[in-house]
C-alpha atoms as a PDB file:
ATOM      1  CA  UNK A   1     138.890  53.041 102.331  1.00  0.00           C
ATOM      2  CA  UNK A   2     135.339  53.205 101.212  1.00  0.00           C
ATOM      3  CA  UNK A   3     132.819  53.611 104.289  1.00  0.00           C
ATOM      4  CA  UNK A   4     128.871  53.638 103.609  1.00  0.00           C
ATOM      5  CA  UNK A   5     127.287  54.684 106.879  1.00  0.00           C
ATOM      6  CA  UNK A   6     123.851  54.619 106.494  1.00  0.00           C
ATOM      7  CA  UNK A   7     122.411  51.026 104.819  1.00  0.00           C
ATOM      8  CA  UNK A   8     118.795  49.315 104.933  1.00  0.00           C
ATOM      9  CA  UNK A   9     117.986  45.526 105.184  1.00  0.00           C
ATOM     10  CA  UNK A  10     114.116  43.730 105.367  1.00  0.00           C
ATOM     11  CA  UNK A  11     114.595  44.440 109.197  1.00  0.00           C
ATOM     12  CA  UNK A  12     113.278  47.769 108.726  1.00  0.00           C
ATOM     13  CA  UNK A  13     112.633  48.816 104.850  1.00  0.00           C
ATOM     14  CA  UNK A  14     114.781  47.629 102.944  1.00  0.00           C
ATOM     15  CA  UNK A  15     114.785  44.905 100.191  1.00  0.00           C
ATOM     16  CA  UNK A  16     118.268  43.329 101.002  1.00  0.00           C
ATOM     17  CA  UNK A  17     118.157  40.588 103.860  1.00  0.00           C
ATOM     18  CA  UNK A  18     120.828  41.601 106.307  1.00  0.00           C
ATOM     19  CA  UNK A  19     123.065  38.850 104.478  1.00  0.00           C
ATOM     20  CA  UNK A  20     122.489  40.134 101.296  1.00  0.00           C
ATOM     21  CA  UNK A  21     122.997  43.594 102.556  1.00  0.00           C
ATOM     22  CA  UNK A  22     126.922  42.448 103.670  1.00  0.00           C
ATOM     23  CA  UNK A  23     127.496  40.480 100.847  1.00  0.00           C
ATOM     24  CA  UNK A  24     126.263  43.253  98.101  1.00  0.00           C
ATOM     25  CA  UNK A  25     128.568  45.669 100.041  1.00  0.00           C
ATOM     26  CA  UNK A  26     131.379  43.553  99.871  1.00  0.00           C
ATOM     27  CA  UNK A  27     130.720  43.205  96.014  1.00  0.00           C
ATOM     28  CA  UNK A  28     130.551  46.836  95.854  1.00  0.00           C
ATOM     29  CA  UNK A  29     134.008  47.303  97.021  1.00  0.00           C
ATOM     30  CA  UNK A  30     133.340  48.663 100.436  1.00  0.00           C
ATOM     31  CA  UNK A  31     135.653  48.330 103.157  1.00  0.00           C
ATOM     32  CA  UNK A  32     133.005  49.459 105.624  1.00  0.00           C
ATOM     33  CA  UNK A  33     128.992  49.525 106.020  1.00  0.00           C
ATOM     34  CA  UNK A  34     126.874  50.192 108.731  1.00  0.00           C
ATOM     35  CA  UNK A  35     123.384  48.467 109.004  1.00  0.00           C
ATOM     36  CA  UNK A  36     121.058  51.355 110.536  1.00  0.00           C
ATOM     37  CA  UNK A  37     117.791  49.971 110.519  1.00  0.00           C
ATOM     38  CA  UNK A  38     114.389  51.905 111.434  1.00  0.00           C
ATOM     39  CA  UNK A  39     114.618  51.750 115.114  1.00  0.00           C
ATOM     40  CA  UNK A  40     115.398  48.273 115.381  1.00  0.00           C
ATOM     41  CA  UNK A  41     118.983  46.264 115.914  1.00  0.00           C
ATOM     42  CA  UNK A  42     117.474  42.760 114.728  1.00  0.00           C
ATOM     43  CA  UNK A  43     119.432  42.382 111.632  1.00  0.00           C
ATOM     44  CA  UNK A  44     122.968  42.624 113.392  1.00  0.00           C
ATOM     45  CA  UNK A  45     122.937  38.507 114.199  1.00  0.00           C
ATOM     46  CA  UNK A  46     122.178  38.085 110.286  1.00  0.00           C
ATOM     47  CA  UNK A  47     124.689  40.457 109.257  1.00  0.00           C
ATOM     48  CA  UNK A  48     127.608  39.509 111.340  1.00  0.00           C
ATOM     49  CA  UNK A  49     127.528  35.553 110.497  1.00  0.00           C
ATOM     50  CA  UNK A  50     127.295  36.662 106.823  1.00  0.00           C
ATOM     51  CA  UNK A  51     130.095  39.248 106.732  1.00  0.00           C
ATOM     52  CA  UNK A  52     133.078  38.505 104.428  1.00  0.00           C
ATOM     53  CA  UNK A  53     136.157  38.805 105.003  1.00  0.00           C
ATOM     54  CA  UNK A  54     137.479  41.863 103.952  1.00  0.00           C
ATOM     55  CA  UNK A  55     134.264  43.808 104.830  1.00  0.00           C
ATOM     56  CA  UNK A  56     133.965  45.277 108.379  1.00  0.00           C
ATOM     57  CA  UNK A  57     130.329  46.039 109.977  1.00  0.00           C
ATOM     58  CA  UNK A  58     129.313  48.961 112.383  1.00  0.00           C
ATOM     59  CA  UNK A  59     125.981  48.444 113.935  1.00  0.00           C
ATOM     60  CA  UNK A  60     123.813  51.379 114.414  1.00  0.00           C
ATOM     61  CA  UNK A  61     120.151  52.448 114.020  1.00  0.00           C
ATOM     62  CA  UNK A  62     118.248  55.137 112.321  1.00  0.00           C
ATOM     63  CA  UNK A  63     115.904  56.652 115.502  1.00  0.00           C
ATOM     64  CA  UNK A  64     112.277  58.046 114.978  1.00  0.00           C
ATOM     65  CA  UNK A  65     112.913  61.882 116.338  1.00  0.00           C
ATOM     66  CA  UNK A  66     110.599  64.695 115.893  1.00  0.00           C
ATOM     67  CA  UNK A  67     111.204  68.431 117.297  1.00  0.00           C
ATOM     68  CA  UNK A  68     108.411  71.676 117.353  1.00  0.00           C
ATOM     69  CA  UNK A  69     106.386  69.923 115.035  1.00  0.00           C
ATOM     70  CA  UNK A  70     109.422  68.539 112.588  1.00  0.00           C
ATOM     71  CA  UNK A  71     110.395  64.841 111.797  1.00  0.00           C
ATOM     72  CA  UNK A  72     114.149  64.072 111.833  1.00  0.00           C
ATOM     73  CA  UNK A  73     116.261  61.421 112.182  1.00  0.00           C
ATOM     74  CA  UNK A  74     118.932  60.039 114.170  1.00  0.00           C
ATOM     75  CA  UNK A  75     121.677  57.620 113.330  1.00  0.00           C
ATOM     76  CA  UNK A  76     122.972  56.333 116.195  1.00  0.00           C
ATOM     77  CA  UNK A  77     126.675  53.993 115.750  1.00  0.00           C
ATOM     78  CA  UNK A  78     128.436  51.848 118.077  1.00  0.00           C
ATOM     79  CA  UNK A  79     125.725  51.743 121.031  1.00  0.00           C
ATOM     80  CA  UNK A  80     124.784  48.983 123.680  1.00  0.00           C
ATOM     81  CA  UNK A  81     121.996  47.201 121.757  1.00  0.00           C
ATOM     82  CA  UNK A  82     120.610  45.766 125.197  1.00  0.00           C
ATOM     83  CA  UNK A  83     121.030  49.286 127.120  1.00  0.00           C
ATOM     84  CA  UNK A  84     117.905  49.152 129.186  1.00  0.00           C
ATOM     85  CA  UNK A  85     116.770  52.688 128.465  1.00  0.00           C
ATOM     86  CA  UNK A  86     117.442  53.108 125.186  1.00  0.00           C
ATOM     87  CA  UNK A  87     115.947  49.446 124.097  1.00  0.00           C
ATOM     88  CA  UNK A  88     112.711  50.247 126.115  1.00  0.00           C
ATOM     89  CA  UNK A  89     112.102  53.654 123.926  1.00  0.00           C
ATOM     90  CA  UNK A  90     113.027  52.004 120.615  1.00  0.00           C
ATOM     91  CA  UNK A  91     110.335  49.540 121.931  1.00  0.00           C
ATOM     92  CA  UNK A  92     107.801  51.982 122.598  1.00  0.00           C
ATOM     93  CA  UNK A  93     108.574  53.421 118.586  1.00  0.00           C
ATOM     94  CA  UNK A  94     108.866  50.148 117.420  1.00  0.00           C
ATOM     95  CA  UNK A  95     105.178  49.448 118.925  1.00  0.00           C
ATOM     96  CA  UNK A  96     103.230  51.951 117.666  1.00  0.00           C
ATOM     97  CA  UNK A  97     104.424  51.754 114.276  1.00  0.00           C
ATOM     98  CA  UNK A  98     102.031  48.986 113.394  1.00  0.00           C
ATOM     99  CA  UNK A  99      98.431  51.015 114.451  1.00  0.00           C
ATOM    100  CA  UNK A 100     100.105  53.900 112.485  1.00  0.00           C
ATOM    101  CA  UNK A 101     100.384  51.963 109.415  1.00  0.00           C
ATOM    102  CA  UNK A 102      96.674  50.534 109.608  1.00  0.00           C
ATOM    103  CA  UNK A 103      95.603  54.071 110.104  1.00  0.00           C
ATOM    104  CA  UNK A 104      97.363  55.531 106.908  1.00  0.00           C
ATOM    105  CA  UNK A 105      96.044  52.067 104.923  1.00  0.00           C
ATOM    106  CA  UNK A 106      92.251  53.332 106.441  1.00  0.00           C
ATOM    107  CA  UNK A 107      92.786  56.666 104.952  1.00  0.00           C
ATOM    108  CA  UNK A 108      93.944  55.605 102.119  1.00  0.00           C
ATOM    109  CA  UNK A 109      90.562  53.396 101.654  1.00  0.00           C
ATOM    110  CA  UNK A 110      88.845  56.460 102.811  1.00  0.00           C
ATOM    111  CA  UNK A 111      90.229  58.478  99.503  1.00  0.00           C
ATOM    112  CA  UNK A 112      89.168  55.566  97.176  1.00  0.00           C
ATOM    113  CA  UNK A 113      92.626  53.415  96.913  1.00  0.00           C
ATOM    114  CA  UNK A 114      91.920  49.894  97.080  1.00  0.00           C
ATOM    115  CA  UNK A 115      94.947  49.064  99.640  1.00  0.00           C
ATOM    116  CA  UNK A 116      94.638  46.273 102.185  1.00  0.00           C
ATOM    117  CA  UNK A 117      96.244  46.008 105.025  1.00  0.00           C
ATOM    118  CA  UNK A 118      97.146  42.511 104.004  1.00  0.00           C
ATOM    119  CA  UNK A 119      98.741  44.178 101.450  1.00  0.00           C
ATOM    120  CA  UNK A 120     100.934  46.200 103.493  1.00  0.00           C
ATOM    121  CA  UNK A 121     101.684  43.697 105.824  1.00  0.00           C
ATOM    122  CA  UNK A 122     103.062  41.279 103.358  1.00  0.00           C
ATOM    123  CA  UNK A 123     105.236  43.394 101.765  1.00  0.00           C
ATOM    124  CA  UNK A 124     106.516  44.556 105.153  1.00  0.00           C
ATOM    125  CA  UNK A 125     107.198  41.040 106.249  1.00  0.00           C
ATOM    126  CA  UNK A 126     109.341  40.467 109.072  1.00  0.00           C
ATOM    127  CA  UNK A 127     110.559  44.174 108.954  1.00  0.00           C
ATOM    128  CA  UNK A 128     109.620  47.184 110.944  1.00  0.00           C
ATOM    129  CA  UNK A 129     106.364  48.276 109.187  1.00  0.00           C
ATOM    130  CA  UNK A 130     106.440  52.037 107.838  1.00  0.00           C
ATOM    131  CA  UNK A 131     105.830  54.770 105.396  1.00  0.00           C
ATOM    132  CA  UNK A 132     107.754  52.661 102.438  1.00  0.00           C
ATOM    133  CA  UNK A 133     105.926  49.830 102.766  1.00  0.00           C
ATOM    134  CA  UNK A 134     102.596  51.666 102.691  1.00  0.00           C
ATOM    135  CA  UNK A 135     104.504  53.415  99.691  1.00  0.00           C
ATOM    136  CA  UNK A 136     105.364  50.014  97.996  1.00  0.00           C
ATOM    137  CA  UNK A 137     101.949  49.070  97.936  1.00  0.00           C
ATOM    138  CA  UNK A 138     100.546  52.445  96.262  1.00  0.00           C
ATOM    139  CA  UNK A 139     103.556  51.727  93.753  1.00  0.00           C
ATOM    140  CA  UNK A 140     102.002  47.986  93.414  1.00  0.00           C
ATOM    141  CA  UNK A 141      98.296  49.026  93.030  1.00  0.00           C
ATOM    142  CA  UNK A 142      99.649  51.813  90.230  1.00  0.00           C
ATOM    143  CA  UNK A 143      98.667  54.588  91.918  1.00  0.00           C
ATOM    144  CA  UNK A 144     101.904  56.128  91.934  1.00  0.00           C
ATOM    145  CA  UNK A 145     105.075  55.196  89.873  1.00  0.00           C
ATOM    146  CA  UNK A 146     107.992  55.335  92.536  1.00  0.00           C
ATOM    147  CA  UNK A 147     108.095  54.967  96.596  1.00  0.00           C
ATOM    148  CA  UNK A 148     109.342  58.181  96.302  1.00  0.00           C
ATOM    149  CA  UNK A 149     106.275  60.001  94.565  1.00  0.00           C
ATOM    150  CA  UNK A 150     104.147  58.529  97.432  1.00  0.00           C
ATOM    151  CA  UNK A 151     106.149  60.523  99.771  1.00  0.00           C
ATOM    152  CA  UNK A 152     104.145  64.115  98.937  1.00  0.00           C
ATOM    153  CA  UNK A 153     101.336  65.965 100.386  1.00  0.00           C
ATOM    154  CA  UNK A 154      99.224  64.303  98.174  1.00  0.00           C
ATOM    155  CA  UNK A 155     100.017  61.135 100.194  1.00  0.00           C
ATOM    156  CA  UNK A 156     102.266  60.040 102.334  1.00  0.00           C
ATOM    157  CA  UNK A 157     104.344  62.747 103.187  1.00  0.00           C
ATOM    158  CA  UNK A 158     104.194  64.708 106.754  1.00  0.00           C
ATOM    159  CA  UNK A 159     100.880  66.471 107.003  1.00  0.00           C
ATOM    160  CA  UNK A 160      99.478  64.941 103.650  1.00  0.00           C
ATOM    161  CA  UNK A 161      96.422  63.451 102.974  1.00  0.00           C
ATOM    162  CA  UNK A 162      97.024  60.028 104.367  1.00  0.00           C
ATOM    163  CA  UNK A 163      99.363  60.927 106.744  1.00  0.00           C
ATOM    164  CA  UNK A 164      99.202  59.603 110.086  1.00  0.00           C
ATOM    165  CA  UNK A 165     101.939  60.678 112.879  1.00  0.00           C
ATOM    166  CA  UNK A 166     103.091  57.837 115.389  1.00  0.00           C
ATOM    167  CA  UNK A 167     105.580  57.950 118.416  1.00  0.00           C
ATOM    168  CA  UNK A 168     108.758  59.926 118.302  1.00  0.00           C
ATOM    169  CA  UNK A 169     111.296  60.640 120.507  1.00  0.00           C
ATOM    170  CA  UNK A 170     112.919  63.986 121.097  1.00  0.00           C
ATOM    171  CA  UNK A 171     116.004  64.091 119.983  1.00  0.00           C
ATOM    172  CA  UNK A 172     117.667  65.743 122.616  1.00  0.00           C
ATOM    173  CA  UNK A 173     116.483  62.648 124.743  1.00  0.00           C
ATOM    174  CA  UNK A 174     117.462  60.379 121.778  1.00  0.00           C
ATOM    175  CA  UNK A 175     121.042  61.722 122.095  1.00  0.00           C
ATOM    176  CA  UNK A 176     121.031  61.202 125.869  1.00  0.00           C
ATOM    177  CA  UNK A 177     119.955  57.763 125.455  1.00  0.00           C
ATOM    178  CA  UNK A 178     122.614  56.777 122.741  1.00  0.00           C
ATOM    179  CA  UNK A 179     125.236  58.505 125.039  1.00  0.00           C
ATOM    180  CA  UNK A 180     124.460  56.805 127.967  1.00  0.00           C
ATOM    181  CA  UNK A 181     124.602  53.645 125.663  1.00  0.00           C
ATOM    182  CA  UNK A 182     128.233  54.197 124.562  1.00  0.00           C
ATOM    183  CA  UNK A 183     126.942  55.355 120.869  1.00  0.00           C
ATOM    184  CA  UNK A 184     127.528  58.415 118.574  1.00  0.00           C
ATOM    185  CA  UNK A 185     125.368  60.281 116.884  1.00  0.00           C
ATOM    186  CA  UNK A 186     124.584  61.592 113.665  1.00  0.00           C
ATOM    187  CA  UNK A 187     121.793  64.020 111.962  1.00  0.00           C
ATOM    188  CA  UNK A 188     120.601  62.208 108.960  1.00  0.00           C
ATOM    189  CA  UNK A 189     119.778  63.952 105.711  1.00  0.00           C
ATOM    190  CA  UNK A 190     119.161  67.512 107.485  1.00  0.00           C
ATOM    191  CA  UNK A 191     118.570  69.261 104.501  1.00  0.00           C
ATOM    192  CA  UNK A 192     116.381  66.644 102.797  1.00  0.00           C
ATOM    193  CA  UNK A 193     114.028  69.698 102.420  1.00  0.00           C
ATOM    194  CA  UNK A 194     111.792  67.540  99.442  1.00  0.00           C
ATOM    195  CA  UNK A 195     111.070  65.272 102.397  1.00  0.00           C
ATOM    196  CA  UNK A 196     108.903  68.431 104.499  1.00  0.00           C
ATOM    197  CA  UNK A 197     110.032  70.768 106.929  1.00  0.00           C
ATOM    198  CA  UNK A 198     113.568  70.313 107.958  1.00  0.00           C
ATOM    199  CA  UNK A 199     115.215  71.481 111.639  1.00  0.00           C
ATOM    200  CA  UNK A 200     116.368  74.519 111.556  1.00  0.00           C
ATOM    201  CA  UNK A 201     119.977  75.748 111.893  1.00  0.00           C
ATOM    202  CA  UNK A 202     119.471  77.239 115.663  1.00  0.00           C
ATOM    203  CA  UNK A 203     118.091  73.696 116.776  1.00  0.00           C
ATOM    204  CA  UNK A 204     121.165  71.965 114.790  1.00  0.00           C
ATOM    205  CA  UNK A 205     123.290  74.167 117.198  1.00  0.00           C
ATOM    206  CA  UNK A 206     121.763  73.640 120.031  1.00  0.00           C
ATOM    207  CA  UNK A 207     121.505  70.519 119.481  1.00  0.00           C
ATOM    208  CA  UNK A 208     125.637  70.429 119.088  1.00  0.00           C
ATOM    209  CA  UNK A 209     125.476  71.457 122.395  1.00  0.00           C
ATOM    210  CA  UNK A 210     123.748  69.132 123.749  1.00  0.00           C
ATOM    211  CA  UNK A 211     125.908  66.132 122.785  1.00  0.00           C
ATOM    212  CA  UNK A 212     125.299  65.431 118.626  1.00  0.00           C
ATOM    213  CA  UNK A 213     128.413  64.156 116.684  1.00  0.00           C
ATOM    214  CA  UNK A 214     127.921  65.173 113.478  1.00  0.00           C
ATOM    215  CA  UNK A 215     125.445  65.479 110.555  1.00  0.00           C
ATOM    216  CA  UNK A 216     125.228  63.424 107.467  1.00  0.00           C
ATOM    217  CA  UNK A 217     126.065  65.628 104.330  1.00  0.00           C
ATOM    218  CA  UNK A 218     126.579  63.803 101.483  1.00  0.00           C
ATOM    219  CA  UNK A 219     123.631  62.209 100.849  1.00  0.00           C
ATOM    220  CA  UNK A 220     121.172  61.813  97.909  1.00  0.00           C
ATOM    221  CA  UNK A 221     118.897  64.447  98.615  1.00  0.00           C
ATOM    222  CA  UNK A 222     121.270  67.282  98.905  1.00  0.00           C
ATOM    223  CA  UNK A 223     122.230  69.380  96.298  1.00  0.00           C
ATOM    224  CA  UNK A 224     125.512  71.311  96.178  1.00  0.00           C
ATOM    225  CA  UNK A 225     124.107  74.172  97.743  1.00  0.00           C
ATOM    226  CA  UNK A 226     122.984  71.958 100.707  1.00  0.00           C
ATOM    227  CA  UNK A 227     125.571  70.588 100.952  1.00  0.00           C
ATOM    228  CA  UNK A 228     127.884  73.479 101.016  1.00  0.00           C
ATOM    229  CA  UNK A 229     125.748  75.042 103.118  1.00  0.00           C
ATOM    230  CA  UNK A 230     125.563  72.052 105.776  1.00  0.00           C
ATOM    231  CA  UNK A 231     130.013  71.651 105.679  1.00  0.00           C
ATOM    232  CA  UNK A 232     130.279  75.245 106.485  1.00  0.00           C
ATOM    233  CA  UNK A 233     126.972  74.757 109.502  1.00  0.00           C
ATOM    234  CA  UNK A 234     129.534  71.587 110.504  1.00  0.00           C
ATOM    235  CA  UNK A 235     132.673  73.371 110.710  1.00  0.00           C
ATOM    236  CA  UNK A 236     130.951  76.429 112.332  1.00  0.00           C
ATOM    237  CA  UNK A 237     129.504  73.878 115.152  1.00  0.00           C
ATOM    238  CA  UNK A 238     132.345  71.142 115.432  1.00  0.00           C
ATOM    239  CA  UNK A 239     130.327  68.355 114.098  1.00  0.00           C
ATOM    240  CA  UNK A 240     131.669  65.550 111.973  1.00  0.00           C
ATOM    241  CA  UNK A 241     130.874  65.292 108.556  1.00  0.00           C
ATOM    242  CA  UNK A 242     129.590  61.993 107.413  1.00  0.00           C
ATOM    243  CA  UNK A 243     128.512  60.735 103.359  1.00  0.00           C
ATOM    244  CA  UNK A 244     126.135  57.603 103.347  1.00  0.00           C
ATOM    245  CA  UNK A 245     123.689  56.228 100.677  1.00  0.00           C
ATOM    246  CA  UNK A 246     120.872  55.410 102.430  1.00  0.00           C
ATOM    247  CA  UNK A 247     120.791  52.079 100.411  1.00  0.00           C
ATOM    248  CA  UNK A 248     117.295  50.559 100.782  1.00  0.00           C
ATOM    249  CA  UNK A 249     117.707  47.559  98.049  1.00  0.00           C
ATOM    250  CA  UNK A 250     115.676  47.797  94.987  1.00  0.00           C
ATOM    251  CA  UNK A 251     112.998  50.584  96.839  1.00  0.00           C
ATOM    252  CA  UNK A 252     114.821  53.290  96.216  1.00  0.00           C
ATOM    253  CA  UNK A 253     117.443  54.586  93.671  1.00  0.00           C
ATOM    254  CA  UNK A 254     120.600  54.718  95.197  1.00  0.00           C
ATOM    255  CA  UNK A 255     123.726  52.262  95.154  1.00  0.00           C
ATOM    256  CA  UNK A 256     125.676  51.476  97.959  1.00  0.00           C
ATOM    257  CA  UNK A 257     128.554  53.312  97.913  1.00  0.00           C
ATOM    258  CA  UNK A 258     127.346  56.610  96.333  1.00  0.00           C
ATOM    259  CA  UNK A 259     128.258  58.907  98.857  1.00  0.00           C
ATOM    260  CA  UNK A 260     130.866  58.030 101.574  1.00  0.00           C
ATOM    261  CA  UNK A 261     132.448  59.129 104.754  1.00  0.00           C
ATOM    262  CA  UNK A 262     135.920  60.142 105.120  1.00  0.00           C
ATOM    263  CA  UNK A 263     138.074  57.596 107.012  1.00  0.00           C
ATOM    264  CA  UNK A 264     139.215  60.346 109.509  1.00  0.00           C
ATOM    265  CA  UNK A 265     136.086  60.667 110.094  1.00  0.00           C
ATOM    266  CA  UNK A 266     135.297  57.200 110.957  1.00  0.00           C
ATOM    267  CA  UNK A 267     138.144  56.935 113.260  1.00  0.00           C
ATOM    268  CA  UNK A 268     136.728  59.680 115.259  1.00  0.00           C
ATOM    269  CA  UNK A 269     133.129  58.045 115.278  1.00  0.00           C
ATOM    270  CA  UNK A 270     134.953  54.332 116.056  1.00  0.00           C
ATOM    271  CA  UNK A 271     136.970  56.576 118.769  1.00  0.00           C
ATOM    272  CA  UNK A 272     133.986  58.010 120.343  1.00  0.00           C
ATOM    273  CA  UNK A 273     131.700  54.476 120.932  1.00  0.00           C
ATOM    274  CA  UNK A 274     132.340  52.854 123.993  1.00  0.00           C
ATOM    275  CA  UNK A 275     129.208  50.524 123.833  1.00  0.00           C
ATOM    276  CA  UNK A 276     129.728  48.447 120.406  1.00  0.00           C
ATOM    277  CA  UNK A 277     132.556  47.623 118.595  1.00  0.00           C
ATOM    278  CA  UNK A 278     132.973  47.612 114.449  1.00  0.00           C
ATOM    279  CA  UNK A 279     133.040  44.158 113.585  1.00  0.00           C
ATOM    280  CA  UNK A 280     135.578  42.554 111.366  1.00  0.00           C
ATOM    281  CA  UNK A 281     134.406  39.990 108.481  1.00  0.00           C
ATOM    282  CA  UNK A 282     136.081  36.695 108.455  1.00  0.00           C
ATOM    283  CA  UNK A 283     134.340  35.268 105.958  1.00  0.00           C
ATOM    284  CA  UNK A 284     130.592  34.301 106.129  1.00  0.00           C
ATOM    285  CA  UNK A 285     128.279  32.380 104.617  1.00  0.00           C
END
């Protein structure tokens, strides 16, 4: 089995509708994707009528976190999407993620970039607005040449220039809220160290003890050493070991498929959910 468990569509920032997303996965030869948008579930309706047959679909998110001063992320599997606590704090995320983006676009005017918000907002479309959008449009405007060199402390990156922070949750709330949805969680790219500060390996741990699954390891912006480093952290703490591209269509680099989770693993992730089930494809349009 090949299992991708971290994918982007247009409901967050990603360049694949939802449909696309399943069918390009399919094409790929995976057996299983999950859809983890930016702190949003409105792709799943999109995905699921789409899904081929052949191709099952776990729903999850990717949750806004931020601990002592650090951004991280969540990935969150298999959880209630209408769980009245957890919906209303992926609400209050959701929210303020517009008025952050304006902000960054104002100090981007303020350092002589010609951006618009109009701009922004029409590349973002119907998805969650954020940092790669923002990103896009220096990318557009030729200010930079990838999303990815926007994400510095030249830019957009935590604490640079045009940097401005918006609502995150803590994460040992965001794992109580996913628990008491029936989800499982997972640290995403914890040593993504070209991204700003990471969390620390005494957090990670504690952490672990309060209720975390596992930590994605296999991911694009790991090196060997990383990722060494992060198996033997994993084995040390009990967590599962997951491998995911972090496909975001044609806005960043990676291919679906380029890093994948052990089955094993899965099975102990699909064993763990109580809120969501994965869903099978039978063939959409």
């Amino acid at each position: 089995m090949r299992i991708d468990l971290h994918c982007h569509s247009t409901a967050s920032d990603g360049t694949d509708t939802p449909a696309e997303l399943v069918r390009h996965a399919s094409a790929a030869g995976l057996d299983v994707v999950a859809l983890t948008d930016h702190d949003t579930t409105r792709g799943y309706a999109q995905a699921i009528a789409a899904l081929p047959a052949g191709l099952t679909l776990v729903t999850g998110a990717e949750l806004s976190c931020r601990i002592d001063g650090v951004s991280m992320h969540l990935l969150a599997y298999l959880f209630d999407p209408e769980e009245p606590a957890l919906l209303a704090e992926r609400e209050l995320v959701r929210d303020d993620r517009v008025p952050r983006a304006r902000g960054m676009v104002a100090r981007l005017q303020e350092l002589g970039v010609p951006v618009t918000w109009e701009q922004v907002a029409r590349i973002a479309g119907d998805g969650s607005v954020g940092r790669p959008h923002v990103a896009t449009a220096l990318v557009e405007l030729g200010v930079v040449p990838t999303v990815s060199d926007a994400f510095t402390e030249h830019w957009l990156a935590d604490g640079g220039r045009a940097y401005v922070p918006k609502h995150e949750t803590d994460p040992f709330e965001a794992i109580r809220l996913v628990k008491g949805a029936g989800g499982v969680t997972v640290f995403a790219h914890p040593g993504a160290s070209k991204r700003g500060r990471t969390v620390p390996e005494p957090v990670i741990a504690e952490l672990a003890a309060a209720g975390l699954d596992g930590i994605e390891v296999d991911h694009m912006d790991h090196d060997d050493a990383t990722r060494a480093r992060l198996r033997g952290l994993a084995a040390d703490l009990g967590l599962l070991v997951t491998g995911s591209s972090d496909y975001h269509g044609s806005r960043k680099t990676c291919v679906l498929g380029e890093y994948t989770t052990d089955p094993e693993v899965y099975g102990e992730i699909t064993r763990r959910a109580t809120g969501a089930f994965p869903v099978p494809g039978t063939g959409g349009a």
